[in-house]
PDB file of N, CA and C in Angstrom:
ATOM      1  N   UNK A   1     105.267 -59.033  57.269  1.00  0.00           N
ATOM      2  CA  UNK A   1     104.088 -59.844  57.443  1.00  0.00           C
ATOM      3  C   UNK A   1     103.201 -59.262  58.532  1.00  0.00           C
ATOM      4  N   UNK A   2     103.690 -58.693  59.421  1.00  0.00           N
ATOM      5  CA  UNK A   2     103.157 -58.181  60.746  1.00  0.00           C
ATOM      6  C   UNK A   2     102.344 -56.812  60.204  1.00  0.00           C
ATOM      7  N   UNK A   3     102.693 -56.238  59.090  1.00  0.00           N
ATOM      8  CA  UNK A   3     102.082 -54.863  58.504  1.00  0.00           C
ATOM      9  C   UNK A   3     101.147 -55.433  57.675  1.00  0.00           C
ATOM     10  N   UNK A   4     101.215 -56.660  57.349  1.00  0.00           N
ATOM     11  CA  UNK A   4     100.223 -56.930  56.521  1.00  0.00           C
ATOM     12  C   UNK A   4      98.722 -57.247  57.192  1.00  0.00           C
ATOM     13  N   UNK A   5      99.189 -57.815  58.299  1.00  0.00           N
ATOM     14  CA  UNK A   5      98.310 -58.203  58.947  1.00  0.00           C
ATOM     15  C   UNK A   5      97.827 -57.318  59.845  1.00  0.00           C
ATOM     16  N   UNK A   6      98.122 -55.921  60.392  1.00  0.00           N
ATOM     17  CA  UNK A   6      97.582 -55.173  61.018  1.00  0.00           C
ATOM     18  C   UNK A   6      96.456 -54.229  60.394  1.00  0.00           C
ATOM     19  N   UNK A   7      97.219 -53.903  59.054  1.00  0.00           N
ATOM     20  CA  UNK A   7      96.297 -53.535  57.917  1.00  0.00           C
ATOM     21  C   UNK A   7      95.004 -54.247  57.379  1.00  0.00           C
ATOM     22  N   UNK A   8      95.448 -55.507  57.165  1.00  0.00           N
ATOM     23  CA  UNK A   8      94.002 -56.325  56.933  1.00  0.00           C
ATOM     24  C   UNK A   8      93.022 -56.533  58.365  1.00  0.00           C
ATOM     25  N   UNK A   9      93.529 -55.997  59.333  1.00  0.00           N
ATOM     26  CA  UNK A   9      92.954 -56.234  60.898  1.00  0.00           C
ATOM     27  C   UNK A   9      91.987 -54.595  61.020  1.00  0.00           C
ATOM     28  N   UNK A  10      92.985 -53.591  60.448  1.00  0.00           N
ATOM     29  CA  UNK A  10      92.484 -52.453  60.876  1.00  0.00           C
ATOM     30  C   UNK A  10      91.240 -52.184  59.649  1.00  0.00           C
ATOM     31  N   UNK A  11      91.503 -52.599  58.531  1.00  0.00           N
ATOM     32  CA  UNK A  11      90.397 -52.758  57.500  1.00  0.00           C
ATOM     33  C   UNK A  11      89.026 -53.537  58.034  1.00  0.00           C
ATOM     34  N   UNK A  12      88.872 -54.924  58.383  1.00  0.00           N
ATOM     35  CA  UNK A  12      87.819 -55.015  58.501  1.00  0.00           C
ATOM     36  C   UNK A  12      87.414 -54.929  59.644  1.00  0.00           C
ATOM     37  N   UNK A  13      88.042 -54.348  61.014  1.00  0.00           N
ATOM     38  CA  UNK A  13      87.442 -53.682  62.030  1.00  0.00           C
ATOM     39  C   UNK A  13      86.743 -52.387  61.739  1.00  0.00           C
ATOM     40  N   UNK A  14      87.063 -51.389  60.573  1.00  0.00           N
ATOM     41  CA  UNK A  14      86.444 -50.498  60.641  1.00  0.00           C
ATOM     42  C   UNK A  14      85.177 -50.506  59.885  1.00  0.00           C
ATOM     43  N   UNK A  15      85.108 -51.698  58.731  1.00  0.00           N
ATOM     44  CA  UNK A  15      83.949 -51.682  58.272  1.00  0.00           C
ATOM     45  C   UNK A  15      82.692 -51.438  58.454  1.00  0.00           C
ATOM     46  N   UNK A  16      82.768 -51.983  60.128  1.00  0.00           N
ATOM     47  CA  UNK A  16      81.713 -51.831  60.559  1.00  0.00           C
ATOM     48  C   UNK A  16      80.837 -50.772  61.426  1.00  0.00           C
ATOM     49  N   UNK A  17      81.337 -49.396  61.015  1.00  0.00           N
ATOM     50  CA  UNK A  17      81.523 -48.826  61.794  1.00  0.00           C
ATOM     51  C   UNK A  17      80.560 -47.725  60.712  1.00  0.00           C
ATOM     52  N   UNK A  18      80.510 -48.400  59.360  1.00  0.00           N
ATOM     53  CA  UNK A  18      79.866 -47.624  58.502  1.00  0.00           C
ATOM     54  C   UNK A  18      78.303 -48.454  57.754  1.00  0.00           C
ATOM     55  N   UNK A  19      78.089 -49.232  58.523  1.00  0.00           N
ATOM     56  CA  UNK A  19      77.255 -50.386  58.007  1.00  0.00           C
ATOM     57  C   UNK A  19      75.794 -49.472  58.304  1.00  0.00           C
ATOM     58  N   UNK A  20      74.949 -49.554  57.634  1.00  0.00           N
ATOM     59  CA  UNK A  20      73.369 -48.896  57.636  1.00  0.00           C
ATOM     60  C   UNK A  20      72.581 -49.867  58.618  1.00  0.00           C
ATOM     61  N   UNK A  21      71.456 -49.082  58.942  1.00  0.00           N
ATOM     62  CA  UNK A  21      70.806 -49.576  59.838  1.00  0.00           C
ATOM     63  C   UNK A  21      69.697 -50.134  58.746  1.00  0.00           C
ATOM     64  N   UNK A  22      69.133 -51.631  59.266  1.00  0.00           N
ATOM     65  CA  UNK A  22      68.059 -52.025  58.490  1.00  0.00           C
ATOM     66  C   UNK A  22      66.655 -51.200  58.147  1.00  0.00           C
ATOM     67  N   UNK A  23      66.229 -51.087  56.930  1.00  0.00           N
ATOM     68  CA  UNK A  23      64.758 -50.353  56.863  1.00  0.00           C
ATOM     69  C   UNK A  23      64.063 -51.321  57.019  1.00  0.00           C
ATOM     70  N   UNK A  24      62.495 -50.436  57.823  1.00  0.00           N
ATOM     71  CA  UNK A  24      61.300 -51.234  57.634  1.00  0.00           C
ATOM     72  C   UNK A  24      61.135 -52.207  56.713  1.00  0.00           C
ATOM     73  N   UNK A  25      61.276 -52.365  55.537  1.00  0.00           N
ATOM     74  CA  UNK A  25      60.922 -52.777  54.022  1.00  0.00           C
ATOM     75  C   UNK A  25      62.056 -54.386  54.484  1.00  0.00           C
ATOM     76  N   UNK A  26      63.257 -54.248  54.441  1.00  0.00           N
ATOM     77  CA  UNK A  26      63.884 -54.977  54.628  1.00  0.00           C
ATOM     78  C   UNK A  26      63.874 -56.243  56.017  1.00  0.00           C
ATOM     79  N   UNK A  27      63.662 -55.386  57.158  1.00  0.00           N
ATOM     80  CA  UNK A  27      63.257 -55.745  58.273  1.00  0.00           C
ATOM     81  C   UNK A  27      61.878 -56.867  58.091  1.00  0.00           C
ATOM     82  N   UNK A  28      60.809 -56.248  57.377  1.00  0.00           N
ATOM     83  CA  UNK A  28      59.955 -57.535  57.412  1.00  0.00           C
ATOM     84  C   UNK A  28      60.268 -58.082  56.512  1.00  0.00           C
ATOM     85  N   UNK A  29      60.199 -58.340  55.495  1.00  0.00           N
ATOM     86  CA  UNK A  29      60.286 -59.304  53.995  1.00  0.00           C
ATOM     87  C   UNK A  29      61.506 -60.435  54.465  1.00  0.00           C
ATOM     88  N   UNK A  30      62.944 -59.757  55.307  1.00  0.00           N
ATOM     89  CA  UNK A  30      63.707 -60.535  55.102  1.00  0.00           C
ATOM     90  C   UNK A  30      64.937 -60.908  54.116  1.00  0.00           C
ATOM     91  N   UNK A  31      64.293 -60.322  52.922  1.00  0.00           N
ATOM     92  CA  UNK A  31      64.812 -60.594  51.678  1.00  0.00           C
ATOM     93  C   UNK A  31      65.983 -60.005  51.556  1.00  0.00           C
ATOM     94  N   UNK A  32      66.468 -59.051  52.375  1.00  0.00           N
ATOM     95  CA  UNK A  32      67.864 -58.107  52.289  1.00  0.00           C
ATOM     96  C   UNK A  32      69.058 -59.245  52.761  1.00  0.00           C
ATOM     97  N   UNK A  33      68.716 -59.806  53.247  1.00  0.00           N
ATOM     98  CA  UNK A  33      69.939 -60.730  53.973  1.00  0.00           C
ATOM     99  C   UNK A  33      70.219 -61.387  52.911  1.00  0.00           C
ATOM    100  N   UNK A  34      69.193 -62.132  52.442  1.00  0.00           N
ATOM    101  CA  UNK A  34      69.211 -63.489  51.569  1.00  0.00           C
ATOM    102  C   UNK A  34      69.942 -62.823  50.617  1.00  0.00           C
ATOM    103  N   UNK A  35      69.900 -61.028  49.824  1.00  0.00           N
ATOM    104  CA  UNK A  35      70.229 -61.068  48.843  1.00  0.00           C
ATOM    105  C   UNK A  35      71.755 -60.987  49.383  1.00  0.00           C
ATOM    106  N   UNK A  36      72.095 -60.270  49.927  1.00  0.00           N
ATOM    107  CA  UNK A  36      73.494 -60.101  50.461  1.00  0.00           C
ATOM    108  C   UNK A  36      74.660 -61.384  50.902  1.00  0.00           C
ATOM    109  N   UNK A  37      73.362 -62.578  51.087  1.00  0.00           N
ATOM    110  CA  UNK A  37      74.275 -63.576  51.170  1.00  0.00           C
ATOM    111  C   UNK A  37      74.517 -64.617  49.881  1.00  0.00           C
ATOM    112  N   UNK A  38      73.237 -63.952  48.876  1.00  0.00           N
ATOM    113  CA  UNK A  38      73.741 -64.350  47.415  1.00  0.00           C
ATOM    114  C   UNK A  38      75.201 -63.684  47.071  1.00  0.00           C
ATOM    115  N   UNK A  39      74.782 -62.365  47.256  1.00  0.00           N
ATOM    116  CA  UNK A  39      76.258 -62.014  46.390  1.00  0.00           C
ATOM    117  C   UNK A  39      77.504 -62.104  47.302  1.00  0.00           C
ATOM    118  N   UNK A  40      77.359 -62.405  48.170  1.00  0.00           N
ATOM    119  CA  UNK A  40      78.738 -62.838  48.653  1.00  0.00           C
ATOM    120  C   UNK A  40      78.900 -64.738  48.625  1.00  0.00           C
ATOM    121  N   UNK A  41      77.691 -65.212  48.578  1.00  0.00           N
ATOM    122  CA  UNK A  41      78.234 -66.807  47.515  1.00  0.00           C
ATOM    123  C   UNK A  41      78.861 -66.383  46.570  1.00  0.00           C
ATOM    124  N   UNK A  42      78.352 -65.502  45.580  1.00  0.00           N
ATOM    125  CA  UNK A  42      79.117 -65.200  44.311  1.00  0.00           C
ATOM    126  C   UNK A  42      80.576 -65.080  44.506  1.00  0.00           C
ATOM    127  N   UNK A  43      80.640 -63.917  45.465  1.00  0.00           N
ATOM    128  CA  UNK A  43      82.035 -63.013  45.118  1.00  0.00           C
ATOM    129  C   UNK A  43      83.173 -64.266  45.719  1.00  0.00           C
ATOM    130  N   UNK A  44      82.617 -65.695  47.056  1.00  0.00           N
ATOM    131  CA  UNK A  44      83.459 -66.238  47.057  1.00  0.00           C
ATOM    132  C   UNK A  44      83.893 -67.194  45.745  1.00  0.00           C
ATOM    133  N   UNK A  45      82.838 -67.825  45.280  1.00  0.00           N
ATOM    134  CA  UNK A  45      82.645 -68.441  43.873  1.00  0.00           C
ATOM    135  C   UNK A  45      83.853 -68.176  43.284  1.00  0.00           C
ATOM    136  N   UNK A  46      83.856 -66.853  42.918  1.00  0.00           N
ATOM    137  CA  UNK A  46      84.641 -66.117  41.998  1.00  0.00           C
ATOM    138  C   UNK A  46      86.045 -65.978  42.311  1.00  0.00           C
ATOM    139  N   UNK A  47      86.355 -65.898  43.566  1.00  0.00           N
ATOM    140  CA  UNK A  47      87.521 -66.254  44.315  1.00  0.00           C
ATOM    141  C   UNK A  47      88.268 -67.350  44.528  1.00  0.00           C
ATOM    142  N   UNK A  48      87.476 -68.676  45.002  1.00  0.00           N
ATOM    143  CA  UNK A  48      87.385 -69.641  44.567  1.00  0.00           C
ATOM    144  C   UNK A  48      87.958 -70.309  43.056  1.00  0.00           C
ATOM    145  N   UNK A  49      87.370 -69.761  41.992  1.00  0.00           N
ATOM    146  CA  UNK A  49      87.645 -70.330  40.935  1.00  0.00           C
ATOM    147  C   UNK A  49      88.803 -69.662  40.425  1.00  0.00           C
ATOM    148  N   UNK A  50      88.662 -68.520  40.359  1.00  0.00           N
ATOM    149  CA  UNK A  50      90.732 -67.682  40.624  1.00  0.00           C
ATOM    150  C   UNK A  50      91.719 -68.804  40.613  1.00  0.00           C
ATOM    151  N   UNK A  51      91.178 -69.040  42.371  1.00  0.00           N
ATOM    152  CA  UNK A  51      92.153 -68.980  42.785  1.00  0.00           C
ATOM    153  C   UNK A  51      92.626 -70.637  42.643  1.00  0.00           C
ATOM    154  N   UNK A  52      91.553 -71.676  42.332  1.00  0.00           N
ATOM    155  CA  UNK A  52      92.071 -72.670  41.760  1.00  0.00           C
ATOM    156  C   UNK A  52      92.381 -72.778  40.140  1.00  0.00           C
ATOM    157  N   UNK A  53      92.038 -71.928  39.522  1.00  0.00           N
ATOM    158  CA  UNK A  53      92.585 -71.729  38.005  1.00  0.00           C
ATOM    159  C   UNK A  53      94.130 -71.476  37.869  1.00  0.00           C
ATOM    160  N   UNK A  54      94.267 -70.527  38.641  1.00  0.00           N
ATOM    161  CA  UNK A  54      95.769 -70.356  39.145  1.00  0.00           C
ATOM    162  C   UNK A  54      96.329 -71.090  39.753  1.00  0.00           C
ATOM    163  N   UNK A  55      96.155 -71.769  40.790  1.00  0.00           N
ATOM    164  CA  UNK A  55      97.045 -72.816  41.373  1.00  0.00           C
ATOM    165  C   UNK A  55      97.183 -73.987  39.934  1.00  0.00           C
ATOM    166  N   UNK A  56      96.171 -74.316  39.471  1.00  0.00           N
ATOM    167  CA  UNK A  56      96.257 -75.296  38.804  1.00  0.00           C
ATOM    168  C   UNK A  56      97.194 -74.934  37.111  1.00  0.00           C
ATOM    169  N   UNK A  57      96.978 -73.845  36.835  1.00  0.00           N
ATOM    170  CA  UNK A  57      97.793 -73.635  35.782  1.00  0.00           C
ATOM    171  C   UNK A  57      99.485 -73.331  36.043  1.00  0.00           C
ATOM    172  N   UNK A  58      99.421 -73.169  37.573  1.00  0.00           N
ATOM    173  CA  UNK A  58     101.028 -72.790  37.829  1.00  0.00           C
ATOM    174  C   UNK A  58     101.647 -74.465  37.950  1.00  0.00           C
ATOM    175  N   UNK A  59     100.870 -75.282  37.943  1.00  0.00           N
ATOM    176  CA  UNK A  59     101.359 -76.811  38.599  1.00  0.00           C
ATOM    177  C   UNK A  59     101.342 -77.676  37.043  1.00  0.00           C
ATOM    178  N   UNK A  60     100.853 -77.186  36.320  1.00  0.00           N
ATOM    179  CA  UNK A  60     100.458 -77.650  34.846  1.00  0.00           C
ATOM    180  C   UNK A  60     101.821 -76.549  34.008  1.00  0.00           C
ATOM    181  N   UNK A  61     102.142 -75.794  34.253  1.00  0.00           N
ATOM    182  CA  UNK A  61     103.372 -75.154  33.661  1.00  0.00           C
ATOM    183  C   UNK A  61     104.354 -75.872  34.158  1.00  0.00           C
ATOM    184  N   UNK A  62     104.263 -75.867  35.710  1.00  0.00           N
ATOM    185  CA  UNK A  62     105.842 -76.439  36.592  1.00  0.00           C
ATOM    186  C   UNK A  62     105.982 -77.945  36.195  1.00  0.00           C
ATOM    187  N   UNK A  63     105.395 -78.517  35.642  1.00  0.00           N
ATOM    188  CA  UNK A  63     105.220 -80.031  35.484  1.00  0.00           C
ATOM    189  C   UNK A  63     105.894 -80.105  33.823  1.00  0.00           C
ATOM    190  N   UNK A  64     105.403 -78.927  33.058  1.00  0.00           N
ATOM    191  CA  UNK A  64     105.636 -79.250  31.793  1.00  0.00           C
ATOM    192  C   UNK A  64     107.157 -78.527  31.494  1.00  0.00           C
ATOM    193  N   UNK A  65     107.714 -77.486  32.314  1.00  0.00           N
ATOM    194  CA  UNK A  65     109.087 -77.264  32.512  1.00  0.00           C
ATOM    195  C   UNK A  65     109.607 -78.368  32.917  1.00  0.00           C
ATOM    196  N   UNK A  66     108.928 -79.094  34.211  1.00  0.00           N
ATOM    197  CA  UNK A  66     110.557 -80.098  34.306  1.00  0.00           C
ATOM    198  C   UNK A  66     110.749 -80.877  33.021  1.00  0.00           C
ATOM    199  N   UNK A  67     109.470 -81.467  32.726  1.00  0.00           N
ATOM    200  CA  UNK A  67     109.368 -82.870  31.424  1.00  0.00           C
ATOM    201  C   UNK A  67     109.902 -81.631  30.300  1.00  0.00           C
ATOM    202  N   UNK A  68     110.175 -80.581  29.958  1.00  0.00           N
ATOM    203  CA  UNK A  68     111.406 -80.472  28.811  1.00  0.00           C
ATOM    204  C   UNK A  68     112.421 -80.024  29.042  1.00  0.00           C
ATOM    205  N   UNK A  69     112.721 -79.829  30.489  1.00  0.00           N
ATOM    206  CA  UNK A  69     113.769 -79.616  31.018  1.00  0.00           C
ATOM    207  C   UNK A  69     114.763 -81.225  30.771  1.00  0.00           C
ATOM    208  N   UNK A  70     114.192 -82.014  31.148  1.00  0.00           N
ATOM    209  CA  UNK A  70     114.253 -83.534  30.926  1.00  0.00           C
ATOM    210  C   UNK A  70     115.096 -84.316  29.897  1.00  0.00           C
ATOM    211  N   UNK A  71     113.667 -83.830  28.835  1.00  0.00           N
ATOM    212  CA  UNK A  71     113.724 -84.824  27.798  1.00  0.00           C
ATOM    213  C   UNK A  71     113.133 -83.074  26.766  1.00  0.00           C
ATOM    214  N   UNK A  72     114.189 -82.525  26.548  1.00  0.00           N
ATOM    215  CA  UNK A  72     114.050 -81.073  25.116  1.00  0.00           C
ATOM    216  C   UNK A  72     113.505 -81.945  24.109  1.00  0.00           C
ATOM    217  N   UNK A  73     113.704 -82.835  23.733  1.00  0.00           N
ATOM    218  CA  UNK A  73     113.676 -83.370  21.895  1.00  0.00           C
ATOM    219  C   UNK A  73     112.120 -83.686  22.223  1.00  0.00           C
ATOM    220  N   UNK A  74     110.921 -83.751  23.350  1.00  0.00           N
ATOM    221  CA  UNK A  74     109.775 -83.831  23.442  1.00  0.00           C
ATOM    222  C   UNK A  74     109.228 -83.181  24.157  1.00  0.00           C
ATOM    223  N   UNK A  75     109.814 -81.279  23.455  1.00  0.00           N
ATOM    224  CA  UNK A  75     109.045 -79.951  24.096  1.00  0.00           C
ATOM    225  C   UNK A  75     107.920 -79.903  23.306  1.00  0.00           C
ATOM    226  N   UNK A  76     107.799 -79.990  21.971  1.00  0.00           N
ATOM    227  CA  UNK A  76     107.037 -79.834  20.870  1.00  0.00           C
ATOM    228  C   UNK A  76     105.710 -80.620  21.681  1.00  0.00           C
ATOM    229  N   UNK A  77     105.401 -81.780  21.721  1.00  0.00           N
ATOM    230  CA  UNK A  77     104.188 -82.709  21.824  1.00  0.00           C
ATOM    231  C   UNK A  77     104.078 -82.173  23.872  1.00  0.00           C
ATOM    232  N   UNK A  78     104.548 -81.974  24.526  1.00  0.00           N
ATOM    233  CA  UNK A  78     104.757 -81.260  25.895  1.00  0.00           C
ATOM    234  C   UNK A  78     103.713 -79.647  25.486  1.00  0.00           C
ATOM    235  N   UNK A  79     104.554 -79.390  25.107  1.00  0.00           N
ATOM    236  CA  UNK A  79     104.116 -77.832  24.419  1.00  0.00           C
ATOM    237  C   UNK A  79     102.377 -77.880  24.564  1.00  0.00           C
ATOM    238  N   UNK A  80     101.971 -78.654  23.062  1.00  0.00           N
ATOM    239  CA  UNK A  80     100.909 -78.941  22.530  1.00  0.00           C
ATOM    240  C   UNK A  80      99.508 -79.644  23.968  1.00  0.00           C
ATOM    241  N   UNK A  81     100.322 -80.383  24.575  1.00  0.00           N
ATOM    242  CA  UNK A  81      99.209 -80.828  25.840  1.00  0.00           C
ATOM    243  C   UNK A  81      99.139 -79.568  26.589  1.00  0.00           C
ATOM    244  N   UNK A  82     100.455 -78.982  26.952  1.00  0.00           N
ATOM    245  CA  UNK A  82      99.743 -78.204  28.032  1.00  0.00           C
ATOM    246  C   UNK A  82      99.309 -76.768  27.615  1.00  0.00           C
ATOM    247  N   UNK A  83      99.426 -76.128  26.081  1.00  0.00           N
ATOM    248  CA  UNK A  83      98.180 -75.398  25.853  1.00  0.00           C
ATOM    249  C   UNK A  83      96.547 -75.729  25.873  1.00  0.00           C
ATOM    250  N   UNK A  84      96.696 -77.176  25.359  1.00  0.00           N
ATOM    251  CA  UNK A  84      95.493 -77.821  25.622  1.00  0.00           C
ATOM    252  C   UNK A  84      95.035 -77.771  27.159  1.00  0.00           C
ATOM    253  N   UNK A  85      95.643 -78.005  28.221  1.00  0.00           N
ATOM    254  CA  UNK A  85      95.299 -78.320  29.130  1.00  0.00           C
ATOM    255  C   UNK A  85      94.959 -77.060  30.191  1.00  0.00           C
ATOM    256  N   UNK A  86      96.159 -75.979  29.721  1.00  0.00           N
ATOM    257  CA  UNK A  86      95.481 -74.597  30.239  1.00  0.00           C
ATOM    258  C   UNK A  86      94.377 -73.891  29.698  1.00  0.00           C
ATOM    259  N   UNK A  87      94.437 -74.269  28.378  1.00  0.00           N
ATOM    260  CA  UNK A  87      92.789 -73.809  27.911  1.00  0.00           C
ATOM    261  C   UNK A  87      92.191 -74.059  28.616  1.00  0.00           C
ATOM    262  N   UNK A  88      91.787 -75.639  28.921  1.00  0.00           N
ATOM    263  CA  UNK A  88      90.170 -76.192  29.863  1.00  0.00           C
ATOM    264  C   UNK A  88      90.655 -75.352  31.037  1.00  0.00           C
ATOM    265  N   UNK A  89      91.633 -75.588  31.517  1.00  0.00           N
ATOM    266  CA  UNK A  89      91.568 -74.977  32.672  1.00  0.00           C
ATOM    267  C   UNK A  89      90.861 -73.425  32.859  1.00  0.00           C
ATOM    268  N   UNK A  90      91.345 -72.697  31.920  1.00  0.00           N
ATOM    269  CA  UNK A  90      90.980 -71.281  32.140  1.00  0.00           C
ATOM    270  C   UNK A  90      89.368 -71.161  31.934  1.00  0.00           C
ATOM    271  N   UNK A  91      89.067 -72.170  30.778  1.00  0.00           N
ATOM    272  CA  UNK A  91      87.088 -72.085  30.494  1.00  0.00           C
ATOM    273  C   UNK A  91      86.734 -72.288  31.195  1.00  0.00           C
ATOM    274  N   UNK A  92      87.367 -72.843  32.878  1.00  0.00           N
ATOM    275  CA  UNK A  92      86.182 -73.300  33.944  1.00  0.00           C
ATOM    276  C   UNK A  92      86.285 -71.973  34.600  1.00  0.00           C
ATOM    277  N   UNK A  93      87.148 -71.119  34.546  1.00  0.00           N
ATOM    278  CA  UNK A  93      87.201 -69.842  35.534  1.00  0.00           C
ATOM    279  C   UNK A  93      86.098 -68.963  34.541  1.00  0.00           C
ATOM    280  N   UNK A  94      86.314 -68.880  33.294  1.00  0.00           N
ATOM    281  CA  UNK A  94      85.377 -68.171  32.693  1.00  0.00           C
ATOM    282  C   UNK A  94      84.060 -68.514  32.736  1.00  0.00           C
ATOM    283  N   UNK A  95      83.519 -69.935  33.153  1.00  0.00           N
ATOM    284  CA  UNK A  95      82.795 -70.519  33.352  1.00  0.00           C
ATOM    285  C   UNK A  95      81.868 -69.507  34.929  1.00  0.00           C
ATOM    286  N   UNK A  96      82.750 -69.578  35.160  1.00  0.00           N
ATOM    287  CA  UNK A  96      82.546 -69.032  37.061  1.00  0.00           C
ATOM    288  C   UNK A  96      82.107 -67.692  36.436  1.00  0.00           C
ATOM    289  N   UNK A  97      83.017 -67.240  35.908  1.00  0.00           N
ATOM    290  CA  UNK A  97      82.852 -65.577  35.615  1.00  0.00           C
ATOM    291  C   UNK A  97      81.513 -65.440  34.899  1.00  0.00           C
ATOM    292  N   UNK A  98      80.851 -66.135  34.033  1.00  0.00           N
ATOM    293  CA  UNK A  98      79.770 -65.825  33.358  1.00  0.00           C
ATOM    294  C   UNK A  98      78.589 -66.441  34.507  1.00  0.00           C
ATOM    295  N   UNK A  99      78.655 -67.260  35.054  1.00  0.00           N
ATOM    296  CA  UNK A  99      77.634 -67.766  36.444  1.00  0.00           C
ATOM    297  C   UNK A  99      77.428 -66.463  36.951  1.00  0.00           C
ATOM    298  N   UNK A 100      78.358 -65.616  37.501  1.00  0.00           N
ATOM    299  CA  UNK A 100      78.641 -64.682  38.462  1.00  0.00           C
ATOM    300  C   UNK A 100      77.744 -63.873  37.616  1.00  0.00           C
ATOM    301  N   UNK A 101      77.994 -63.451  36.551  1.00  0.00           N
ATOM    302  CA  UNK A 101      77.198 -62.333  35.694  1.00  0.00           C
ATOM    303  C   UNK A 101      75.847 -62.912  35.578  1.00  0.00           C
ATOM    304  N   UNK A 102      75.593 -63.796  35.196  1.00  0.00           N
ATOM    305  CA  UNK A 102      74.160 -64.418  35.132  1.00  0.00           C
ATOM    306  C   UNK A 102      73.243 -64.005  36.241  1.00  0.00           C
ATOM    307  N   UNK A 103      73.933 -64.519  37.215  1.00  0.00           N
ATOM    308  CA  UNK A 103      73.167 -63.840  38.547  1.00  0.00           C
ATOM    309  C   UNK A 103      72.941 -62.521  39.053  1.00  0.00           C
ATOM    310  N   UNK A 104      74.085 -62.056  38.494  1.00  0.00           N
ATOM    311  CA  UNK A 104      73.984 -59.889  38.819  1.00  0.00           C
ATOM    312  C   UNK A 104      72.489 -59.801  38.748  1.00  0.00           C
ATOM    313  N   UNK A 105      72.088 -60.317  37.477  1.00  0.00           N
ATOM    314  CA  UNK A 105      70.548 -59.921  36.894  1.00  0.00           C
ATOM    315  C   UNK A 105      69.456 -60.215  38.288  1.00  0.00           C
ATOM    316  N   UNK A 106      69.081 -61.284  38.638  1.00  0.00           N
ATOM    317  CA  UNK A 106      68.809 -61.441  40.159  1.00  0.00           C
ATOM    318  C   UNK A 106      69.004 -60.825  41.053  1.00  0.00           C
ATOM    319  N   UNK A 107      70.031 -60.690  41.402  1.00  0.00           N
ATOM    320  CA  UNK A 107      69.983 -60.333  42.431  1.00  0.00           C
ATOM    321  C   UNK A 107      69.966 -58.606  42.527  1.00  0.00           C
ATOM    322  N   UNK A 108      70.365 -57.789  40.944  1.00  0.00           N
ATOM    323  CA  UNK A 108      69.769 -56.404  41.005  1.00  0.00           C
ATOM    324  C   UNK A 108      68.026 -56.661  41.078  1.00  0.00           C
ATOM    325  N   UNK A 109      67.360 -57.524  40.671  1.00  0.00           N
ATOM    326  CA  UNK A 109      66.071 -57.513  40.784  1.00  0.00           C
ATOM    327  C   UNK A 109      65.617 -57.312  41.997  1.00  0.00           C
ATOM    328  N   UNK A 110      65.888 -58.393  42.643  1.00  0.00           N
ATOM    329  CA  UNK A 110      65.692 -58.524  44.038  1.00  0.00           C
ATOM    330  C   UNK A 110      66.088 -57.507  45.345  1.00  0.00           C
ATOM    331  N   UNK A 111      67.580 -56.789  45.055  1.00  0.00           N
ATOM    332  CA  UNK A 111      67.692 -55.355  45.286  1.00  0.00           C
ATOM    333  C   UNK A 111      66.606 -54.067  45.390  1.00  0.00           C
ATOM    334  N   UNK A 112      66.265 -54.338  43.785  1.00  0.00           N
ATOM    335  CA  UNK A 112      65.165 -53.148  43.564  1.00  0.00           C
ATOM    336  C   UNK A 112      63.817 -53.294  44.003  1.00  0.00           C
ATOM    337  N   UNK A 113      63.809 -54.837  44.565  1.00  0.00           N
ATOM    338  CA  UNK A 113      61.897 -54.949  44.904  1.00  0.00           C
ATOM    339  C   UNK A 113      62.760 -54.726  46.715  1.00  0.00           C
ATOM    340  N   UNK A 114      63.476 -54.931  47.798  1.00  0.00           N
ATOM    341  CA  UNK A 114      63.620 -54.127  48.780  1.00  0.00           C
ATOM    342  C   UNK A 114      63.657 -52.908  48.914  1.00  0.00           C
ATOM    343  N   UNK A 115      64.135 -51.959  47.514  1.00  0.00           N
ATOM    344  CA  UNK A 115      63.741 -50.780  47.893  1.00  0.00           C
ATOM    345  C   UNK A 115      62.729 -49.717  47.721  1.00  0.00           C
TER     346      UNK A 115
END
């Protein structure tokens, strides 16, 4: 755990060490920040919805193991809900994922009028 964490320590200490200096263009308009703090709404978004798609489909499996662990003679109708139920689950992450793409378009726009 201690390597994990020195590594993720020594990673984003050095990031910054390669970061560009603002241009004129950017400097007045402003608009460079705003876009940069779009796409990192996104990229958490996207993280975000991961990472509750996954929690929620591991708790929607573990729930439907115990109940036929239980009661076997009602795996069949068990079965049947929780494909149903990981479906929705997964369309809201895909949901996220197509938001995320929707916006690329933007925010390359907005990219290309700073430079």
């Amino acid at each position: 755990m201690k390597n994990v964490f020195m590594f993720a320590v020594a990673l984003l200490a050095t990031s910054s060490a390669f970061a560009q200096e603002a241009t004129a263009t950017v400097a007045a308009t402003g608009v460079g920040s705003t876009v940069g703090l779009a796409a990192l709404g996104i990229s958490i978004m996207m993280g975000l919805a991961v990472l509750g798609g996954a929690l929620g489909q591991s708790n929607a499996a573990n729930a439907a193991l115990d109940g036929i662990a239980r009661n076997p003679s009602a795996a069949k109708e068990i079965r049947g809900s929780l494909v149903l139920a990981l479906a929705l689950m997964e369309s809201l992450v895909l949901f996220a994922f197509l938001i995320a793409i929707l916006l690329q378009g933007p925010i390359g726009a907005a990219i290309g009028t700073v430079k």
